[in-house]
N, C-alpha and C. Protein backbone atom coordinates (compact mmCIF):
# COMPACT_ATOMS: atom_id res chain seq x y z
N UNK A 1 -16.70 -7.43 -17.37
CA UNK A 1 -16.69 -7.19 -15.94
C UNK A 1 -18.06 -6.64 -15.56
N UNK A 2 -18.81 -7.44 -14.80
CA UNK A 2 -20.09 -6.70 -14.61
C UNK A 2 -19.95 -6.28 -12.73
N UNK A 3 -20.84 -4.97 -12.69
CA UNK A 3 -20.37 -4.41 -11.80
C UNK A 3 -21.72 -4.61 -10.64
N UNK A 4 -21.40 -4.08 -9.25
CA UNK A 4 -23.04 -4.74 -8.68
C UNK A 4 -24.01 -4.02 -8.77
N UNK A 5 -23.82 -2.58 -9.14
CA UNK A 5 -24.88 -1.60 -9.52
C UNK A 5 -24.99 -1.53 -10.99
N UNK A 6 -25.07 -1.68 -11.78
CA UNK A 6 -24.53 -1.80 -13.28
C UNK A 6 -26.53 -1.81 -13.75
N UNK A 7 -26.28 -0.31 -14.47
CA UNK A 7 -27.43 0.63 -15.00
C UNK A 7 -27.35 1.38 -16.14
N UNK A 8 -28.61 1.59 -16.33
CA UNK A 8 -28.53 2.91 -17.83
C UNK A 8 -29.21 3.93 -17.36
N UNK A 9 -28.19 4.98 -18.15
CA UNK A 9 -27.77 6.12 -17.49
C UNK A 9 -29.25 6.69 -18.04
N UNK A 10 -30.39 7.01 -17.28
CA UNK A 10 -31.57 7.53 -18.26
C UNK A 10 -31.40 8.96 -18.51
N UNK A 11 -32.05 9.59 -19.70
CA UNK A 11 -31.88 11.33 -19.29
C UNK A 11 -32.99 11.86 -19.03
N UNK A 12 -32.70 13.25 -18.59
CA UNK A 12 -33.25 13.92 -17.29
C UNK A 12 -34.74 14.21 -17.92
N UNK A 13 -36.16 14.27 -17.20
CA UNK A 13 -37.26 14.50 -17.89
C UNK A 13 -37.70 15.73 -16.69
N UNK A 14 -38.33 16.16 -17.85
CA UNK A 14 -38.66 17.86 -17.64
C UNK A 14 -40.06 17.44 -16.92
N UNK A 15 -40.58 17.88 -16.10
CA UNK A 15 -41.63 18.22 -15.46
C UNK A 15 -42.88 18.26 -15.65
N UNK A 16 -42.65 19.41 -16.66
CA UNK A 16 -43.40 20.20 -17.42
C UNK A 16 -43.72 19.27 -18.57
N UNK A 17 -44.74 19.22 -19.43
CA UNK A 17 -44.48 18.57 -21.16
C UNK A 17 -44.54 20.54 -21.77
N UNK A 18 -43.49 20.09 -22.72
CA UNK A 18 -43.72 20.95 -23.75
C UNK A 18 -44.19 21.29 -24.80
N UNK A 19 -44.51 22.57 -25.56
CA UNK A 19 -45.26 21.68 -26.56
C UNK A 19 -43.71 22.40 -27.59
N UNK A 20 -44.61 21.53 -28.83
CA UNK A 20 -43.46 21.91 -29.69
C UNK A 20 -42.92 23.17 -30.47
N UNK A 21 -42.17 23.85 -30.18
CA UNK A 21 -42.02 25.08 -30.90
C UNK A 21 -40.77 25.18 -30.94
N UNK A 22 -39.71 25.90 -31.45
CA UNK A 22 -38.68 26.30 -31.73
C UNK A 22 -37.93 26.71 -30.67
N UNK A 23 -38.39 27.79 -29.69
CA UNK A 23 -37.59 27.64 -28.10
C UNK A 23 -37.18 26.30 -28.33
N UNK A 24 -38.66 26.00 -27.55
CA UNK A 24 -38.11 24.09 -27.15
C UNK A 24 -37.09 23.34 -27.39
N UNK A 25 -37.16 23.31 -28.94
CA UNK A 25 -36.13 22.68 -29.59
C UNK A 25 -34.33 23.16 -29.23
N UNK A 26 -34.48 24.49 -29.10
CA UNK A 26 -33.34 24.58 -28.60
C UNK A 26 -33.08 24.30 -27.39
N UNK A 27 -34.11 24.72 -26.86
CA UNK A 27 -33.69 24.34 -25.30
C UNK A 27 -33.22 22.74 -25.01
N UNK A 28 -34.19 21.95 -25.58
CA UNK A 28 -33.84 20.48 -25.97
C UNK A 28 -32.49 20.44 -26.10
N UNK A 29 -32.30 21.18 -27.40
CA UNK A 29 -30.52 21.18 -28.06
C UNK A 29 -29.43 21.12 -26.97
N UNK A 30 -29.52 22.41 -26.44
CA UNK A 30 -29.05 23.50 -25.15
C UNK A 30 -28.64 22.31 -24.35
N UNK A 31 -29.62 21.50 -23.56
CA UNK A 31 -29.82 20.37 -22.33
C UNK A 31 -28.93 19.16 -22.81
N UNK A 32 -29.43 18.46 -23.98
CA UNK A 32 -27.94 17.13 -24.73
C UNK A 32 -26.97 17.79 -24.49
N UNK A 33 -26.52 19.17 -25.05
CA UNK A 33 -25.48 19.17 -25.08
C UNK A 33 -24.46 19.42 -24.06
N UNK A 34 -25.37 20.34 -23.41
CA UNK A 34 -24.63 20.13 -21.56
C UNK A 34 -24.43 18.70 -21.51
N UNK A 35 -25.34 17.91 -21.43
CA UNK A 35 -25.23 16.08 -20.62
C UNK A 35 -24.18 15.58 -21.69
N UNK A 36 -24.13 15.97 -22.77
CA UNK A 36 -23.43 15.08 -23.39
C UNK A 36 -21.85 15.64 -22.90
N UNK A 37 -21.40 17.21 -22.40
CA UNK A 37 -20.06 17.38 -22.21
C UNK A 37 -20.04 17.26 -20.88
N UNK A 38 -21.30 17.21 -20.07
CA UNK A 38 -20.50 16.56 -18.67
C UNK A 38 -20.48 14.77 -18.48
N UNK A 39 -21.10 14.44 -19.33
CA UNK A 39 -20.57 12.95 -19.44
C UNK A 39 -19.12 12.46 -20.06
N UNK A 40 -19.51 13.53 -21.20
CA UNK A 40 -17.75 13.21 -21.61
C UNK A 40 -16.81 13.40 -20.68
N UNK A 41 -16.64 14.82 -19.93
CA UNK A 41 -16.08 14.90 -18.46
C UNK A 41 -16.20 14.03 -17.62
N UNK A 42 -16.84 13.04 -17.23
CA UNK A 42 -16.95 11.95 -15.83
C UNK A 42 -16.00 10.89 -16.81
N UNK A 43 -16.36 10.14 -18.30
CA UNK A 43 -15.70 9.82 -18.92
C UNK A 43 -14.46 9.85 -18.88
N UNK A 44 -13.66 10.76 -19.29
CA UNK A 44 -12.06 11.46 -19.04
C UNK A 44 -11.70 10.82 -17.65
N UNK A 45 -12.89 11.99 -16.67
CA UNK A 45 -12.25 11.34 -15.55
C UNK A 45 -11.94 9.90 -15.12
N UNK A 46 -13.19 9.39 -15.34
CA UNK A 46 -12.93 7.71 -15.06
C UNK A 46 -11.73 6.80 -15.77
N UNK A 47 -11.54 7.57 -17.33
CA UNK A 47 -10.39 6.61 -18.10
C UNK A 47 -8.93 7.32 -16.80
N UNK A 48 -8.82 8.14 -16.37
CA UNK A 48 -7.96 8.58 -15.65
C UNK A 48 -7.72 8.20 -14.40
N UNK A 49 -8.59 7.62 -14.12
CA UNK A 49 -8.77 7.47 -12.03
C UNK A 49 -8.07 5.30 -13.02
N UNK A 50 -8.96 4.84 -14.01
CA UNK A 50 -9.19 3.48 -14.15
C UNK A 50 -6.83 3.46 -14.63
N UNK A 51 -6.67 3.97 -15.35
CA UNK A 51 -4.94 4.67 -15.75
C UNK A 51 -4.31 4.13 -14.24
N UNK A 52 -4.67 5.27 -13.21
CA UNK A 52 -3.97 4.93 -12.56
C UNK A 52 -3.83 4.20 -11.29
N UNK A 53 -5.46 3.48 -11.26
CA UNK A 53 -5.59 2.36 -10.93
C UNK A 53 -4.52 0.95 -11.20
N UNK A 54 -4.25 0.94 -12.52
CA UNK A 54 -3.92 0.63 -12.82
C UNK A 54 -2.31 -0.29 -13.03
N UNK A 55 -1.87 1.56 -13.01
CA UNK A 55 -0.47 1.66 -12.32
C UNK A 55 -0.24 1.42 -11.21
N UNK A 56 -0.97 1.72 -9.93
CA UNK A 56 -0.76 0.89 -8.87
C UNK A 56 -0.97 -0.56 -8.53
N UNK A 57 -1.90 -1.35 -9.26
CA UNK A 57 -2.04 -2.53 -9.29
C UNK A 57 -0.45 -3.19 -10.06
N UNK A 58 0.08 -2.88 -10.74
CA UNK A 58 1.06 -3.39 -11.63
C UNK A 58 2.47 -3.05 -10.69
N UNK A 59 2.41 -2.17 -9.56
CA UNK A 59 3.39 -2.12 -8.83
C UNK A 59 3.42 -2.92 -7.03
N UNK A 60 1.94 -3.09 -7.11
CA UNK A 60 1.56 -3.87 -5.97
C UNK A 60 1.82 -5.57 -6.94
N UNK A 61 1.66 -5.75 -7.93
CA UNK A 61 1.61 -7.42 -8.33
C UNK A 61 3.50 -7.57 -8.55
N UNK A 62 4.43 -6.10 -8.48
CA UNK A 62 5.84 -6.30 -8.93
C UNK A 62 6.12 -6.78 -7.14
N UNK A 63 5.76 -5.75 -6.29
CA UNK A 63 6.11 -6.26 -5.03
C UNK A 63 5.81 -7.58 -4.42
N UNK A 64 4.50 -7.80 -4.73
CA UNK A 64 3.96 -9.18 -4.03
C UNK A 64 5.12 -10.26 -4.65
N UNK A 65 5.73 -10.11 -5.90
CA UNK A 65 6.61 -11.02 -6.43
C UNK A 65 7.62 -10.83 -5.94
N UNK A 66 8.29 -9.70 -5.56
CA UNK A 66 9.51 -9.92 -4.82
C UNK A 66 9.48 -10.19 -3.16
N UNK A 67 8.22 -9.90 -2.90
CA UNK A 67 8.27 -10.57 -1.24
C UNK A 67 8.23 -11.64 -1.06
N UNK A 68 7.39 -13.12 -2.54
CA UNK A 68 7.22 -14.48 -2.10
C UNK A 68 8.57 -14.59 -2.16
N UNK A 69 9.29 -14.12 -3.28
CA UNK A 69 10.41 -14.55 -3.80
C UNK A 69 11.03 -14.65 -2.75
N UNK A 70 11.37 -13.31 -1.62
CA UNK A 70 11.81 -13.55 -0.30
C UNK A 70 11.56 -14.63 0.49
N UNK A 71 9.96 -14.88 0.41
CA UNK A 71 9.72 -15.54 1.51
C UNK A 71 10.23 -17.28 0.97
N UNK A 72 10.43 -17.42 -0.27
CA UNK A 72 10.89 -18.80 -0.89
C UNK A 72 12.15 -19.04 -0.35
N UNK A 73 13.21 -18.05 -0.51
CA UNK A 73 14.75 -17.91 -0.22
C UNK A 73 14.87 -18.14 1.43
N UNK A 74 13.64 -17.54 1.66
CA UNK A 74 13.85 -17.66 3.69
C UNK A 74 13.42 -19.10 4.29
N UNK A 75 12.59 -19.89 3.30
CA UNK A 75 12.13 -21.22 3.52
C UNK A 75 13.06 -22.29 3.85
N UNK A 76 13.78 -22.12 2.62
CA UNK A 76 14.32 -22.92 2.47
C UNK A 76 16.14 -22.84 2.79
N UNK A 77 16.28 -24.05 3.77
CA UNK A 77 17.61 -24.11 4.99
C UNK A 77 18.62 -23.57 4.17
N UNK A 78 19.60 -22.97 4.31
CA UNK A 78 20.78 -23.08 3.49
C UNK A 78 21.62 -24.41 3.95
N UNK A 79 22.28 -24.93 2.81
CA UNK A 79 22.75 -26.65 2.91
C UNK A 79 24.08 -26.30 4.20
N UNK A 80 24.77 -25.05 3.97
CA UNK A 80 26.37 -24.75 4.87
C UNK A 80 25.83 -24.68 5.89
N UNK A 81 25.02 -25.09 6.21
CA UNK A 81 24.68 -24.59 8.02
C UNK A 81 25.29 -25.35 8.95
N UNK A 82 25.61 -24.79 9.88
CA UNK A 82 26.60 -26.07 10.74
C UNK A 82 25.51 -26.30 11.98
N UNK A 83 25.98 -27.42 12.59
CA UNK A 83 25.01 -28.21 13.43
C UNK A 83 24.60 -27.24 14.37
N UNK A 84 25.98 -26.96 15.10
CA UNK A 84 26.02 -25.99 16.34
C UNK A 84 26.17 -24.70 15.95
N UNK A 85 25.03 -23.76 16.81
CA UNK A 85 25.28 -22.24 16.27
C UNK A 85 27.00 -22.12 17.10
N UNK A 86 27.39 -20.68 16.16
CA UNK A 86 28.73 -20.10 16.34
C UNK A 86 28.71 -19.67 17.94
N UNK A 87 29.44 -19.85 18.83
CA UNK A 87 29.40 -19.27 20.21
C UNK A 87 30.07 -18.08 20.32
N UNK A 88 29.82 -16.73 21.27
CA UNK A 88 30.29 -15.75 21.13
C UNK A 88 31.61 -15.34 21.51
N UNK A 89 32.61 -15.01 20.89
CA UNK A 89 34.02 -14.85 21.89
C UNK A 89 34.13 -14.44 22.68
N UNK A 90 35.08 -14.79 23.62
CA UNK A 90 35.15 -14.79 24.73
C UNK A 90 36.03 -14.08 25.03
N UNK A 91 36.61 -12.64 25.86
CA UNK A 91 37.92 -12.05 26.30
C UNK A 91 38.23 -12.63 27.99
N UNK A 92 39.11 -13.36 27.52
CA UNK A 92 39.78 -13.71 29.24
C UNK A 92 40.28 -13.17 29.90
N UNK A 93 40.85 -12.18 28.76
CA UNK A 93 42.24 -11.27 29.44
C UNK A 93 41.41 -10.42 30.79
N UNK A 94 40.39 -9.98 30.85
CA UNK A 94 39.62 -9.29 32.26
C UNK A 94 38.52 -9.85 32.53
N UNK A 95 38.24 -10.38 34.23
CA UNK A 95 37.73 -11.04 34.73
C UNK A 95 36.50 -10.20 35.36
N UNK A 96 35.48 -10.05 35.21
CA UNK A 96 34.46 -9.19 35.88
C UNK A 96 34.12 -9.66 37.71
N UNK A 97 34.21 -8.67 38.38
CA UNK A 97 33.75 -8.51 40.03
C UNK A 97 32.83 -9.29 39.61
N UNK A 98 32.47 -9.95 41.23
CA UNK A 98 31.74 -10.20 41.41
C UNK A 98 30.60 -8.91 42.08
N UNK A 99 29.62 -9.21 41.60
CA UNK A 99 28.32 -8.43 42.65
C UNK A 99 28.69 -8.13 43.91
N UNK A 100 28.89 -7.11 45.11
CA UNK A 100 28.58 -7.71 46.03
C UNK A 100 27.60 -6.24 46.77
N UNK A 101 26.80 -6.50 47.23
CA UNK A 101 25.21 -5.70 47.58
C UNK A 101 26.01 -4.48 48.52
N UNK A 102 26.87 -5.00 49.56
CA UNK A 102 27.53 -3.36 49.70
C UNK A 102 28.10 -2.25 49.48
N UNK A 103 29.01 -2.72 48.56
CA UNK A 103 29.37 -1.98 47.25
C UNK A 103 28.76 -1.45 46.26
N UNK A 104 27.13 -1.65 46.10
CA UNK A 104 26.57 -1.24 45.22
C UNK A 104 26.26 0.07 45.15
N UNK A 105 26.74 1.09 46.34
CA UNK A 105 26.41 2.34 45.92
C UNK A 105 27.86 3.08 45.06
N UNK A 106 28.47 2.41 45.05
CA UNK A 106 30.09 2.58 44.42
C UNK A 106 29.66 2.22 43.18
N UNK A 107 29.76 2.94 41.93
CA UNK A 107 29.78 3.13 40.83
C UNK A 107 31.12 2.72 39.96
N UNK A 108 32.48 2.73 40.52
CA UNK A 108 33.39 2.74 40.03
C UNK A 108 33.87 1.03 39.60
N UNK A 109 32.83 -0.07 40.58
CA UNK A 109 33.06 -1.40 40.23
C UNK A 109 32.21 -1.44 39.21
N UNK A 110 31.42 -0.83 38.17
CA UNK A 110 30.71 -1.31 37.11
C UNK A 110 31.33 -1.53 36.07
N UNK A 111 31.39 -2.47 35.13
CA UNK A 111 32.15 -2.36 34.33
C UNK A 111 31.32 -2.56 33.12
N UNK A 112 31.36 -2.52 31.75
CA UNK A 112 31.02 -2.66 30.17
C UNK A 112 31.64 -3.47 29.38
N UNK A 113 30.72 -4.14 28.78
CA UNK A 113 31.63 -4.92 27.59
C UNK A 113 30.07 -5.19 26.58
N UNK A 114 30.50 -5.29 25.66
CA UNK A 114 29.38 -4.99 24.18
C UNK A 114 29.97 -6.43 23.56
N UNK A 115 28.80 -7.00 22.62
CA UNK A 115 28.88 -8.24 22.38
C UNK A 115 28.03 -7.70 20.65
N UNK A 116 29.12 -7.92 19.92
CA UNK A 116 29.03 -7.82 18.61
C UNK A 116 28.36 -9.46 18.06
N UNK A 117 27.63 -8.92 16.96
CA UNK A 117 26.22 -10.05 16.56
C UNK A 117 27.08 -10.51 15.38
């Protein structure tokens, strides 16, 4: 996988030249070994962030499969379908008023009826 910034990591140069003596050398020592445990640290971190990257990709590729799957099942007609949709029943037994515009401040001609799907 190559990445679009994709570099080597250079290490850090001192300013100064030194000359060689025994400080130095430790100090030298001292400096790797910081870079080397905060690299190991970004390391960790990255195997950790890349983990659970991961895990979300593998639960986004479980869903995308059960939504085509949906969308396959919704495609395609079911064969029982009847020509004409079902029409809604009808109660005869009560006949609704008609409208009429003078009566409309009378509340008591309103009537209700709910139409189950």
């Amino acid at each position: 996988m190559r990445y679009k910034y994709q570099r080597q990591i250079q290490p850090k140069l001192s300013t100064i030249p030194r000359h060689k003596s025994q400080a130095n050398l430790y100090r030298s020592l001292y400096q790797m070994a910081v870079e080397k445990k905060r690299l190991t640290e970004e390391l960790e971190v990255l195997r950790s962030r890349s983990h659970i990257i991961e895990q979300r990709l593998a639960l986004i590729e479980d869903q995308l499969g059960e939504l085509e799957k949906d969308v396959t099942q919704l495609s395609v007609p079911p064969t029982n379908k009847p020509q004409n949709p079902p029409s809604l029943p009808v109660n005869n037994s009560q006949t609704l008023p008609k409208s009429n515009p003078q009566n409309s401040s009378n509340s008591s001609n309103m009537n209700t009826f709910m139409v189950d799907y």
